[in-house]
C-alpha atoms as a PDB file:
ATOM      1  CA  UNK A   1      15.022  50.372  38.127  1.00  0.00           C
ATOM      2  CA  UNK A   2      18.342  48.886  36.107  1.00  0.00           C
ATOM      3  CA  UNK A   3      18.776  46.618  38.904  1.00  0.00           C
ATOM      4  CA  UNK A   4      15.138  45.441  38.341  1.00  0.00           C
ATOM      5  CA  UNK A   5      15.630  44.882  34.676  1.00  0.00           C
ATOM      6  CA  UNK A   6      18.504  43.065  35.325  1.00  0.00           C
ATOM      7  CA  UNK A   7      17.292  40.698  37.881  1.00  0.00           C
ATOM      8  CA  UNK A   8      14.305  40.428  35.737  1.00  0.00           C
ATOM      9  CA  UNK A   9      16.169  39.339  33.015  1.00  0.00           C
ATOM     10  CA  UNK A  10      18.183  37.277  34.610  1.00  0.00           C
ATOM     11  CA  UNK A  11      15.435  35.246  36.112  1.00  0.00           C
ATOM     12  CA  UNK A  12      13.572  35.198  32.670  1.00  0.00           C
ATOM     13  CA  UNK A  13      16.964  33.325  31.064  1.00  0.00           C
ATOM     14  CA  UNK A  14      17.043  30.709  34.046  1.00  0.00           C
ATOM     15  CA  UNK A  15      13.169  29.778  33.120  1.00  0.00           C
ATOM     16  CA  UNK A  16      13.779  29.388  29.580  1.00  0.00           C
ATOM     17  CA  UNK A  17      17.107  26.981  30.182  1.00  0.00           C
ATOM     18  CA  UNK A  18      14.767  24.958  32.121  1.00  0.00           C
ATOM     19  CA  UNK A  19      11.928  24.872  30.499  1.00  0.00           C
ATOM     20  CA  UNK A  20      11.309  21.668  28.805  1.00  0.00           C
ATOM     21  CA  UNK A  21      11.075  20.484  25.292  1.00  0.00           C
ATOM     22  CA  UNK A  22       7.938  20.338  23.752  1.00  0.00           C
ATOM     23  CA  UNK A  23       7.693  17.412  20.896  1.00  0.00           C
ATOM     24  CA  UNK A  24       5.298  15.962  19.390  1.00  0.00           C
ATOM     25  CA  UNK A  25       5.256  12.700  17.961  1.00  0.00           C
ATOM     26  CA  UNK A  26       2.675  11.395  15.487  1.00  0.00           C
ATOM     27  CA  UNK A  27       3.497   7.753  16.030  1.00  0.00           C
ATOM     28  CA  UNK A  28       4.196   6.030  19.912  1.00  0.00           C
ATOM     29  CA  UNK A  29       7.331   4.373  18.646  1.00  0.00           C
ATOM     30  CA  UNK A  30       8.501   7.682  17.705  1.00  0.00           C
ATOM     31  CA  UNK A  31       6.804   9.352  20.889  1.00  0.00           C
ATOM     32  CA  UNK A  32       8.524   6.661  23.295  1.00  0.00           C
ATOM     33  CA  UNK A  33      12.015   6.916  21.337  1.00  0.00           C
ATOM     34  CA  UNK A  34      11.859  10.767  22.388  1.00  0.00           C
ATOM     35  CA  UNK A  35      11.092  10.564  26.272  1.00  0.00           C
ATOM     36  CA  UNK A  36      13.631   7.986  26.184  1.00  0.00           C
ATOM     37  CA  UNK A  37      16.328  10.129  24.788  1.00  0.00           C
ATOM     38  CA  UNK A  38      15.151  13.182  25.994  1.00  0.00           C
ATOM     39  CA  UNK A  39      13.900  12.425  30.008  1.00  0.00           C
ATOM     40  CA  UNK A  40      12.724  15.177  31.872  1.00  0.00           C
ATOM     41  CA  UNK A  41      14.581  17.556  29.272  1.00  0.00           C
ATOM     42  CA  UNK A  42      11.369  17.071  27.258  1.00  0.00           C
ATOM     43  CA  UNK A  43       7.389  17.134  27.204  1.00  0.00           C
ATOM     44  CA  UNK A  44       6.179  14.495  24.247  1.00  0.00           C
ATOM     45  CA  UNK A  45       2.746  14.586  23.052  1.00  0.00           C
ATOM     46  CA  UNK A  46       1.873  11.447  20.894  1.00  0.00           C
ATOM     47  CA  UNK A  47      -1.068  12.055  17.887  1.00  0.00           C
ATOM     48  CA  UNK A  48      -1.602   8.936  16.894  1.00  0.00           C
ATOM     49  CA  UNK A  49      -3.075   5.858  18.967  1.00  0.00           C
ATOM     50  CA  UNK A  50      -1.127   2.696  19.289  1.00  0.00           C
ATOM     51  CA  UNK A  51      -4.127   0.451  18.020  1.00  0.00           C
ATOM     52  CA  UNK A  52      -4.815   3.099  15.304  1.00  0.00           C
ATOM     53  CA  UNK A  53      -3.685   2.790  11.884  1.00  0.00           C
ATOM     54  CA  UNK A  54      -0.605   4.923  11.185  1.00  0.00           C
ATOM     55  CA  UNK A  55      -2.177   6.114   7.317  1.00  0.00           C
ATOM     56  CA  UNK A  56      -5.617   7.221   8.636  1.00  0.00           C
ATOM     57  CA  UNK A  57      -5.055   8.448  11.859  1.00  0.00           C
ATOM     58  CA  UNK A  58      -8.470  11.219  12.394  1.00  0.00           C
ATOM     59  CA  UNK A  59      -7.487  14.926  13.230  1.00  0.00           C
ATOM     60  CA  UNK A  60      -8.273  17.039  16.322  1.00  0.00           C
ATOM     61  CA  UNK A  61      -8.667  20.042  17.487  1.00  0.00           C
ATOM     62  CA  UNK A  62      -6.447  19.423  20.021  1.00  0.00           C
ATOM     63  CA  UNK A  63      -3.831  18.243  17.795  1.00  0.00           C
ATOM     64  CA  UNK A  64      -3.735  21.516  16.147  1.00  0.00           C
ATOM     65  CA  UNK A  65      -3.155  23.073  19.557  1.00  0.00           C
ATOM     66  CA  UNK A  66      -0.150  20.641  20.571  1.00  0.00           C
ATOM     67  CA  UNK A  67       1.212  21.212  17.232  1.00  0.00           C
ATOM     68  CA  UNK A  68       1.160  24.989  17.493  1.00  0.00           C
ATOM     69  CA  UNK A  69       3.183  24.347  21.068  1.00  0.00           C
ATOM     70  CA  UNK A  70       5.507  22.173  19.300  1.00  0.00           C
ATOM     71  CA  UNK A  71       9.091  22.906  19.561  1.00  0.00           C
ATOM     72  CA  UNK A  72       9.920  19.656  17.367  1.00  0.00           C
ATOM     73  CA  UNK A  73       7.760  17.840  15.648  1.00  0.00           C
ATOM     74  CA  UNK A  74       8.984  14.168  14.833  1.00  0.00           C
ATOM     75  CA  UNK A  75       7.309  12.468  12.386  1.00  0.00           C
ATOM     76  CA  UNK A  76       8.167   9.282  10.398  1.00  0.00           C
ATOM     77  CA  UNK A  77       8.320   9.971   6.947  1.00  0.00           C
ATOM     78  CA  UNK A  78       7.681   8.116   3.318  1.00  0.00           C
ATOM     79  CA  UNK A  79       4.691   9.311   3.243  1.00  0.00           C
ATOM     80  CA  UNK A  80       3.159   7.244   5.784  1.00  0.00           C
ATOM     81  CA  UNK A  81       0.680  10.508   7.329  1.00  0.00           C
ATOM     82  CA  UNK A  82       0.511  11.587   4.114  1.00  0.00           C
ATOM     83  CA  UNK A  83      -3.576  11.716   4.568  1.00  0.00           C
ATOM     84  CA  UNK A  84      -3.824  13.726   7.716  1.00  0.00           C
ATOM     85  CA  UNK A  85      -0.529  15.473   8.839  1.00  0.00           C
ATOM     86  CA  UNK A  86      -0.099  18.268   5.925  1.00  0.00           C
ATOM     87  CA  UNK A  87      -4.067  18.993   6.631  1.00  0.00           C
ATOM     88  CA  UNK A  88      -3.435  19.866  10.146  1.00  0.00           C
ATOM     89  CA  UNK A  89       0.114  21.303   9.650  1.00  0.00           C
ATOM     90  CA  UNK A  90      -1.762  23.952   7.369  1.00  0.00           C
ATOM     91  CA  UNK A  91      -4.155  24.812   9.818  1.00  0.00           C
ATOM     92  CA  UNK A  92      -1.177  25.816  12.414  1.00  0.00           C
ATOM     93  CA  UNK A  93       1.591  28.928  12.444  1.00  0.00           C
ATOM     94  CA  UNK A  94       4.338  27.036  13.804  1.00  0.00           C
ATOM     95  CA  UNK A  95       7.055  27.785  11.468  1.00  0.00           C
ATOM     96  CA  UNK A  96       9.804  25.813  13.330  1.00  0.00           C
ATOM     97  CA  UNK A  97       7.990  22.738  12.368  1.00  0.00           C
ATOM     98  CA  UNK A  98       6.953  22.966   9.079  1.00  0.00           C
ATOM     99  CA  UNK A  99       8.465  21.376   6.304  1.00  0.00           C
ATOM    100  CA  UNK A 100      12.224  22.382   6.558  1.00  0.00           C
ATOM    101  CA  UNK A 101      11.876  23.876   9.497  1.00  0.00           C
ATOM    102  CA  UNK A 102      14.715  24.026  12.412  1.00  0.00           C
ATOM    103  CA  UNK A 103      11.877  22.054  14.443  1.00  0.00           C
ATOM    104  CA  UNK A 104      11.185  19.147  11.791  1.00  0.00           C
ATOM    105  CA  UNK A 105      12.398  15.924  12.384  1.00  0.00           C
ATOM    106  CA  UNK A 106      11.937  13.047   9.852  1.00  0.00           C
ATOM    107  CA  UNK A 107      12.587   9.636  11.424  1.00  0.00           C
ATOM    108  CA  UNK A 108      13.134   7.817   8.280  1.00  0.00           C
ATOM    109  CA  UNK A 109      16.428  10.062   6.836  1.00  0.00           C
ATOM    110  CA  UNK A 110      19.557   7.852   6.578  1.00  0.00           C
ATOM    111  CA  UNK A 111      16.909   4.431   6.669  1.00  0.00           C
ATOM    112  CA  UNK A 112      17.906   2.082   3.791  1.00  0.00           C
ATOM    113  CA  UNK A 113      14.270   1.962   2.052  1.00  0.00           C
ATOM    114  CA  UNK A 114      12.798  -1.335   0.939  1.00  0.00           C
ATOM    115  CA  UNK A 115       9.545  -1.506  -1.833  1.00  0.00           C
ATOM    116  CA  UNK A 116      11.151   1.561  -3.570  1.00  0.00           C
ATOM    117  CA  UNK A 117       8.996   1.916  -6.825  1.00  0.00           C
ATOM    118  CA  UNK A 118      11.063   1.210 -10.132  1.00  0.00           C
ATOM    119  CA  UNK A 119       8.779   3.038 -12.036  1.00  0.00           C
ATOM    120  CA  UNK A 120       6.008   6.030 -11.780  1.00  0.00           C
ATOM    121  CA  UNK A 121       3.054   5.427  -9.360  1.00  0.00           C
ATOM    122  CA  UNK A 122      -0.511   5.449  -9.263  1.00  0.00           C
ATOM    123  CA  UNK A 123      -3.587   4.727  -7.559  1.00  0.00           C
ATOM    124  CA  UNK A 124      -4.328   1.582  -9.884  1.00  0.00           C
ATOM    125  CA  UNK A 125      -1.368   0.080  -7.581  1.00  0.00           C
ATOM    126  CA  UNK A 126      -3.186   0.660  -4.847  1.00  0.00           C
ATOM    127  CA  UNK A 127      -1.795   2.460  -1.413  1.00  0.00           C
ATOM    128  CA  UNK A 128       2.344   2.436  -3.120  1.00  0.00           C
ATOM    129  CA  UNK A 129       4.511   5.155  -1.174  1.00  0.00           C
ATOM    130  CA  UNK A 130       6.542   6.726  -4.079  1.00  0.00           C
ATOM    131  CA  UNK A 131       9.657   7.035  -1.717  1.00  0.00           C
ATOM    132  CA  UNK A 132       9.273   3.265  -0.350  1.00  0.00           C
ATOM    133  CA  UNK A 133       7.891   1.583   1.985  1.00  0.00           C
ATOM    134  CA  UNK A 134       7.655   2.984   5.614  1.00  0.00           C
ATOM    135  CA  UNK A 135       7.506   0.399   7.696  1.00  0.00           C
ATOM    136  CA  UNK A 136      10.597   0.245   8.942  1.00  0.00           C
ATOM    137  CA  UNK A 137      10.295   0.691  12.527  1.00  0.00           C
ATOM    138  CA  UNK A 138       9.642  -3.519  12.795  1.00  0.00           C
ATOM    139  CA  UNK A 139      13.366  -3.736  12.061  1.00  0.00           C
ATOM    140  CA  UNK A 140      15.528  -2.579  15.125  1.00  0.00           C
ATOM    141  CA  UNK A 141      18.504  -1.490  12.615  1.00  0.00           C
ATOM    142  CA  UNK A 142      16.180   0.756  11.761  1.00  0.00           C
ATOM    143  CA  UNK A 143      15.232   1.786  14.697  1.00  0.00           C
ATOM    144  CA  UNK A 144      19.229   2.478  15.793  1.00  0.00           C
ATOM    145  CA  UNK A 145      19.370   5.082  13.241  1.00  0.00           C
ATOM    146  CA  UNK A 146      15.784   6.654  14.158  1.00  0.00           C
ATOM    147  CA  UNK A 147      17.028   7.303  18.138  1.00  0.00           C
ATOM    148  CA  UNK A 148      20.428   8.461  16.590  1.00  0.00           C
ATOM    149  CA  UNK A 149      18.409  10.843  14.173  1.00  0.00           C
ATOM    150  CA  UNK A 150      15.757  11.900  16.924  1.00  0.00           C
ATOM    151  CA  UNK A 151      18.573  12.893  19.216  1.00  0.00           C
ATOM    152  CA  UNK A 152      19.979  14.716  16.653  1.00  0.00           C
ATOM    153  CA  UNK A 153      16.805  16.978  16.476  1.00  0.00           C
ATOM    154  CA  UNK A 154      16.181  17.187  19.775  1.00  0.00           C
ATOM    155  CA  UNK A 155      19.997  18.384  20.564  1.00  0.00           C
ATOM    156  CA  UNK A 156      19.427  21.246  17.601  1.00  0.00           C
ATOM    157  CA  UNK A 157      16.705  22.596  19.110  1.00  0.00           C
ATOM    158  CA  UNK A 158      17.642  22.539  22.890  1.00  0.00           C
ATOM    159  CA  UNK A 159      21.964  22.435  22.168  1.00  0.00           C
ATOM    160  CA  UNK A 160      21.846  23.060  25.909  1.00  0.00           C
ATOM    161  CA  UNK A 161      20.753  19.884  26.640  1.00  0.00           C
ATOM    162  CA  UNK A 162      22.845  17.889  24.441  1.00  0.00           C
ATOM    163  CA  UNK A 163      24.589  16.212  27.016  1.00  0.00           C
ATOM    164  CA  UNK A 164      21.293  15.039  28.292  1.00  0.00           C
ATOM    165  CA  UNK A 165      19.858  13.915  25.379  1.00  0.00           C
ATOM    166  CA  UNK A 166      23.459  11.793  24.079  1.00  0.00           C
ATOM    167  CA  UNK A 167      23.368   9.886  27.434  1.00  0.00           C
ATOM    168  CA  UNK A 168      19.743   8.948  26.875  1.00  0.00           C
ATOM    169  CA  UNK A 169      20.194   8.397  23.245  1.00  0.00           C
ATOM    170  CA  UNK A 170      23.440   5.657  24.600  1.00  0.00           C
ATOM    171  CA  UNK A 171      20.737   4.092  27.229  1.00  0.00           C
ATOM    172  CA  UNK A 172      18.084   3.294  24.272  1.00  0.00           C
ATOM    173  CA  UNK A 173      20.649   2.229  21.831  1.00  0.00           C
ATOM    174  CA  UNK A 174      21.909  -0.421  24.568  1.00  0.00           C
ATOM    175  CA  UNK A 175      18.300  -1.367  25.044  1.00  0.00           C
ATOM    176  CA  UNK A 176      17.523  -2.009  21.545  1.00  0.00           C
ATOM    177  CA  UNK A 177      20.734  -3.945  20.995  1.00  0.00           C
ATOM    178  CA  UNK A 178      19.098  -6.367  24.045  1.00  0.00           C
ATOM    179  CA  UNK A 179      15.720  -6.152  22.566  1.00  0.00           C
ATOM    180  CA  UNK A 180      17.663  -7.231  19.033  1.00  0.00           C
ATOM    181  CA  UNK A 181      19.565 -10.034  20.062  1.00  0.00           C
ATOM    182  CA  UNK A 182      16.606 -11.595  22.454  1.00  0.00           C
ATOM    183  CA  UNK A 183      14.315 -11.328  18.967  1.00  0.00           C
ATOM    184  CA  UNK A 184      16.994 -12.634  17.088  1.00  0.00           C
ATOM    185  CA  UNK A 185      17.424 -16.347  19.185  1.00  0.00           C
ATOM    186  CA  UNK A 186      13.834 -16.597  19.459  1.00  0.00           C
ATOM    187  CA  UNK A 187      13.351 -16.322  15.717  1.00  0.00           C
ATOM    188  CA  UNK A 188      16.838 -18.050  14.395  1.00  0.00           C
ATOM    189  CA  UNK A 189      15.019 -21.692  14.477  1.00  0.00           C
ATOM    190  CA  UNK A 190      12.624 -20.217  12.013  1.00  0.00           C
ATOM    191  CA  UNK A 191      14.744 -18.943   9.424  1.00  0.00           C
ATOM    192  CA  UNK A 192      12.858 -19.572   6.312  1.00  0.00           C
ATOM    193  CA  UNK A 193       9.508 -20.028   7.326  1.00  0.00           C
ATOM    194  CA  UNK A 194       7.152 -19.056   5.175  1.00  0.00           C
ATOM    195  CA  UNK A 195       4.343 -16.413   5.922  1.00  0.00           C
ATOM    196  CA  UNK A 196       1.294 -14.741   4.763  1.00  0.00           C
ATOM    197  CA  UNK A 197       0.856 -10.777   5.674  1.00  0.00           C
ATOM    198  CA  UNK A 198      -2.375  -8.568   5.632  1.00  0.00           C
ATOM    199  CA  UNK A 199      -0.611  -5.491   4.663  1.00  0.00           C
ATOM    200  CA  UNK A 200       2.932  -4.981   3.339  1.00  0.00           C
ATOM    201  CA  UNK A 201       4.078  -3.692   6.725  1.00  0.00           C
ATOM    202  CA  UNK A 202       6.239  -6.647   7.243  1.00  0.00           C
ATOM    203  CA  UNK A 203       9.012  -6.399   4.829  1.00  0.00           C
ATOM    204  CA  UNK A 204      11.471  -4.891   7.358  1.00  0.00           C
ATOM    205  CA  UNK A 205      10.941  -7.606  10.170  1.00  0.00           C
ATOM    206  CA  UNK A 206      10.653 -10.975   7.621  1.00  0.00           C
ATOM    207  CA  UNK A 207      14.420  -9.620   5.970  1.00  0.00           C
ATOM    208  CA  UNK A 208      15.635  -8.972   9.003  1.00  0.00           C
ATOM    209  CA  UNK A 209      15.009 -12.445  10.721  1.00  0.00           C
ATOM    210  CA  UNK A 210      14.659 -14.421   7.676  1.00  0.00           C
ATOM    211  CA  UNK A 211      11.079 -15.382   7.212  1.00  0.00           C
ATOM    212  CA  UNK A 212       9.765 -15.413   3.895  1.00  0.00           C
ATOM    213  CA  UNK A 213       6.043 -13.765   2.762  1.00  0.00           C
ATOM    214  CA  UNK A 214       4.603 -15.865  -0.255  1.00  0.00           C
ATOM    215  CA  UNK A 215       1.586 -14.031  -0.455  1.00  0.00           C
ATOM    216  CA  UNK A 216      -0.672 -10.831   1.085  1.00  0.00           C
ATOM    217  CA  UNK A 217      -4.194 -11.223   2.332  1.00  0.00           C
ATOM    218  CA  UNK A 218      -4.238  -7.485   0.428  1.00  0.00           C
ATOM    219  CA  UNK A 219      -3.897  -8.207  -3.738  1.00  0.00           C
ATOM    220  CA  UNK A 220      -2.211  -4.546  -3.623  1.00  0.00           C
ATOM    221  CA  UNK A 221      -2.064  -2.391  -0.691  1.00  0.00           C
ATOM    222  CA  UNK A 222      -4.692  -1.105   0.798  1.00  0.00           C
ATOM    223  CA  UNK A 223      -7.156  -3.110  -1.669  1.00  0.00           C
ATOM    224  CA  UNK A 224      -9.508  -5.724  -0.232  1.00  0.00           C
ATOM    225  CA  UNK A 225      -9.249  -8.586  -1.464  1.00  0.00           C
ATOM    226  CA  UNK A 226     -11.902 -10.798  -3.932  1.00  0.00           C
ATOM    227  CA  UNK A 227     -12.982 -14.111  -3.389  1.00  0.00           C
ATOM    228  CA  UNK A 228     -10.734 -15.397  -6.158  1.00  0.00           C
ATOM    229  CA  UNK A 229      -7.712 -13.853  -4.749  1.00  0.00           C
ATOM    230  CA  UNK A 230      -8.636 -15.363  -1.493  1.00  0.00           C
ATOM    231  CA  UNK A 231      -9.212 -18.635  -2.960  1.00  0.00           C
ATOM    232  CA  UNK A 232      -5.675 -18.214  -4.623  1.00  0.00           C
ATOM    233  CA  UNK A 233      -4.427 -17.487  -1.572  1.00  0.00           C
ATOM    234  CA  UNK A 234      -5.570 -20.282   0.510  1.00  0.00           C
ATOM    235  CA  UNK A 235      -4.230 -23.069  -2.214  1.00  0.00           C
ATOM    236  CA  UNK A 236      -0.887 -21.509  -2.228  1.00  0.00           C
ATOM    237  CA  UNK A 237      -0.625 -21.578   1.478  1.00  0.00           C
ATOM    238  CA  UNK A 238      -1.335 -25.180   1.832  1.00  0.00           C
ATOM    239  CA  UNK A 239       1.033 -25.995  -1.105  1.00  0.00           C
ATOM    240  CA  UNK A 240       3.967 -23.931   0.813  1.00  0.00           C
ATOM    241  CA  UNK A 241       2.570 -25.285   4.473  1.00  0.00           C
ATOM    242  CA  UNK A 242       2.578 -21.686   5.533  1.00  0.00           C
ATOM    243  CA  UNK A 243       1.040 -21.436   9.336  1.00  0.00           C
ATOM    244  CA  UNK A 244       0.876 -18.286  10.134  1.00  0.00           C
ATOM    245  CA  UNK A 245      -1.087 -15.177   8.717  1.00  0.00           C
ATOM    246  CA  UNK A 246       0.828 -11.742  10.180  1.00  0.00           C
ATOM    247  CA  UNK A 247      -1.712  -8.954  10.891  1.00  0.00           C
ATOM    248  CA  UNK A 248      -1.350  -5.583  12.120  1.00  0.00           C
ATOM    249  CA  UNK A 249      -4.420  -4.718  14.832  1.00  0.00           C
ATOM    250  CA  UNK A 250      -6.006  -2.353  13.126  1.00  0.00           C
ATOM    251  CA  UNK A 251      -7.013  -4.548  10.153  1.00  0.00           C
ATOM    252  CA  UNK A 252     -10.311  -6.332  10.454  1.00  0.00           C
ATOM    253  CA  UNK A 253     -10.110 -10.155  10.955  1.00  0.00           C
ATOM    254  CA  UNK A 254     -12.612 -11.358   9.967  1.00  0.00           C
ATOM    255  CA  UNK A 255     -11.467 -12.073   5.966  1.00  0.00           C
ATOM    256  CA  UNK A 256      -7.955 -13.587   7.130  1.00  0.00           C
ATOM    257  CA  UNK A 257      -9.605 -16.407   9.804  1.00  0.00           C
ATOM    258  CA  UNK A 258     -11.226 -17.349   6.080  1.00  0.00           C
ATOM    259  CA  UNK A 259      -8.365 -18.016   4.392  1.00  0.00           C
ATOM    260  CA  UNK A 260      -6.845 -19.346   8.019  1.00  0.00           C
ATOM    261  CA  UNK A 261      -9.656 -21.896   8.230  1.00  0.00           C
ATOM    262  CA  UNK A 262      -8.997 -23.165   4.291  1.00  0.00           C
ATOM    263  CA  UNK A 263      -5.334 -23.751   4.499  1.00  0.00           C
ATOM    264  CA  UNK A 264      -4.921 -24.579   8.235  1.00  0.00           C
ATOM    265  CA  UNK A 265      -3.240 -21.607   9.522  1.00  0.00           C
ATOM    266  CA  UNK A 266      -3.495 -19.322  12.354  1.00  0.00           C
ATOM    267  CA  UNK A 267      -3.932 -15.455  12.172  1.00  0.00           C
ATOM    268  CA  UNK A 268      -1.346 -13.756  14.441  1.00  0.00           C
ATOM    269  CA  UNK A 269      -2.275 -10.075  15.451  1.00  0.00           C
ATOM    270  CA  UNK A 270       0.919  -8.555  15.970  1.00  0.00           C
ATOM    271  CA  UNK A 271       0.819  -5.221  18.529  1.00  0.00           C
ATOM    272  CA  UNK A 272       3.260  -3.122  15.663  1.00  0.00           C
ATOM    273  CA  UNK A 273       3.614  -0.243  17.977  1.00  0.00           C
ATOM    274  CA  UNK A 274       4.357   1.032  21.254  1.00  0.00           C
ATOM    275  CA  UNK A 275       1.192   0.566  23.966  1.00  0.00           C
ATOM    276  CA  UNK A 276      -0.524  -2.105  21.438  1.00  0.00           C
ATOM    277  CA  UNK A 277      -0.118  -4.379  24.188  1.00  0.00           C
ATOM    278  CA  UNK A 278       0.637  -4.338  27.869  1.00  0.00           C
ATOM    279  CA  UNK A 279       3.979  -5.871  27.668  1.00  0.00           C
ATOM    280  CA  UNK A 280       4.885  -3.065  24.620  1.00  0.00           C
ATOM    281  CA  UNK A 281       6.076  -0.646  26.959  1.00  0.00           C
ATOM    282  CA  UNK A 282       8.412   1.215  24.824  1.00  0.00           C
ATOM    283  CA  UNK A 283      10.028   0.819  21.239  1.00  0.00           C
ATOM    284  CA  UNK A 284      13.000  -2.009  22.527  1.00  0.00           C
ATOM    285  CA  UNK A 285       9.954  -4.105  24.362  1.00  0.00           C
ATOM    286  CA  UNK A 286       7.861  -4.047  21.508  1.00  0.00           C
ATOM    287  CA  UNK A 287      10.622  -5.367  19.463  1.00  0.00           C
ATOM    288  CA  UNK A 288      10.884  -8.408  21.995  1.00  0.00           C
ATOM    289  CA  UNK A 289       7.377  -8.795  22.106  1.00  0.00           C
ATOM    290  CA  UNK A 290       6.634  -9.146  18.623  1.00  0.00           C
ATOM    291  CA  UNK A 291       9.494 -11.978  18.014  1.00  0.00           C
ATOM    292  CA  UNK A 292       8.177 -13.279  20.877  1.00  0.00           C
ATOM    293  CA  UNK A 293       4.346 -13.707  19.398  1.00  0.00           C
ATOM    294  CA  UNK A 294       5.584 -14.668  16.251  1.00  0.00           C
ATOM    295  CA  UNK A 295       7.900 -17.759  17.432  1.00  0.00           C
ATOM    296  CA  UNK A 296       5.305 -18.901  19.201  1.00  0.00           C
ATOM    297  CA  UNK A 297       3.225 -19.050  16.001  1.00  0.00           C
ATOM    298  CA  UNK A 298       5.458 -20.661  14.154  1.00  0.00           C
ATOM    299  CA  UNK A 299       6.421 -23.493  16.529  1.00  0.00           C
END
């Protein structure tokens, strides 16, 4: 009967150093980051859609499930699923990956923040994170330090693995550095070419590769826009010769081909995440593809 127990035993510690990961993800950037680092060491489950925007993402059921399975839960932080995350994280028991939690990773610790509020904030400013602006996956810095901080949760919660999990955080990093300098010649020719966004999710990406935004289709974030500030809009373009209107997909287009068709630019929907496109097949392609789409525009 000991020897039973024993073997038992034995055999139930061999499962659990094999068994995988589980992570969830709420964005795909973050969700493709974490197979890349973590391989077959891992199972990721991604909430949120690549064509679906980040702040509003809608709840499921089976979201509450995943997250209940979760061993880490990566999420990115600044406040970005502030409308739908905390909702479902109170409707689960998972205490690794609640707020502090051993389980809880938050891609955007160690990012240097851009848009950080000098003063309070309210509503009357429209959709203002208080902790800055969250974004800043569109800048591959950025996303250096969120594999390096990924990997660091992942190798907490399965130190077994860590091995793993550093030589598929060293493949990514290499990856990105590619996907970095490919973006970067494509886009040096264009350094300070003026823009127009939809939303302030371009901060990160225009500093980075030295484009300048004059103006947001947006008065404040997540506003829409009047007619005058429209009109506003389209005279300042043409006085600046901007060409290009930057759009995420998930914004509607028809009230930026307006302001296109008065000024003479040309509304660029930009796939901003992982699986937005075909060619976006993980976090460092993405990067490509969007300096890609953009140079094109501006040519």
């Amino acid at each position: 009967m000991k020897q039973m127990l024993t073997i038992a035993l034995l055999l139930a510690g061999s499962l659990s150093a094999h068994a995988k990961l589980n992570v969830v993800a709420t964005l795909p950037d973050l969700a493709s980051m974490a197979r890349d680092i973590g391989g077959d060491k891992v199972t990721v489950t991604c909430l949120g859609k690549p064509g679906e925007d980040p702040h509003y993402i809608q709840p499921k059921p089976s979201y509450i499930v995943a997250l209940n399975k979760a061993d880490v839960l990566i999420e990115n932080g600044l406040e970005l699923e502030i409308g739908w995350l905390p909702a479902l994280l109170d409707q689960t028991r998972n205490g690794k990956i609640r707020p502090g939690g051993p389980g809880r990773v938050v891609a955007s610790a160690g990012v240097p923040v851009l848009d950080l509020p000098t003063g309070p904030v309210d509503r009357s400013q429209g959709d203002v994170h208080p902790g800055g602006n969250p974004h800043f996956l569109l800048d591959p810095d950025c996303g250096k330090i969120v594999a390096k901080t990924i990997a660091a949760g992942l190798k907490q919660a399965a130190p077994g693995d860590a091995a793993a999990f550093d030589d598929g955080l060293a493949k990514l990093l290499a990856r990105i550095e590619s996907a970095q300098a490919e973006a970067g010649k494509l886009l040096a020719p264009f350094r300070g070419a003026k823009v127009v966004t939809y939303h302030k999710s371009f901060p990160y990406f225009v500093e980075r590769y030295g484009l300048v935004v004059v103006g947001t289709v947006e008065p404040k974030p997540g506003i829409p826009p009047s007619p005058s500030h429209l009109a506003a809009l389209g005279d300042r373009m043409q006085a600046d010769g901007v060409k290009v209107i930057l759009q995420e997909q998930w914004h509607e287009t028809r009230t930026p081909a307006v302001v296109a068709k008065k000024s003479g630019a040309t509304v660029v929907v930009l796939p901003t995440q992982t699986g937005g496109d075909p060619a976006a097949t993980d976090y460092p392609a993405t990067i490509k593809l969007l300096a890609e789409k953009v140079a094109v525009a501006l040519k």
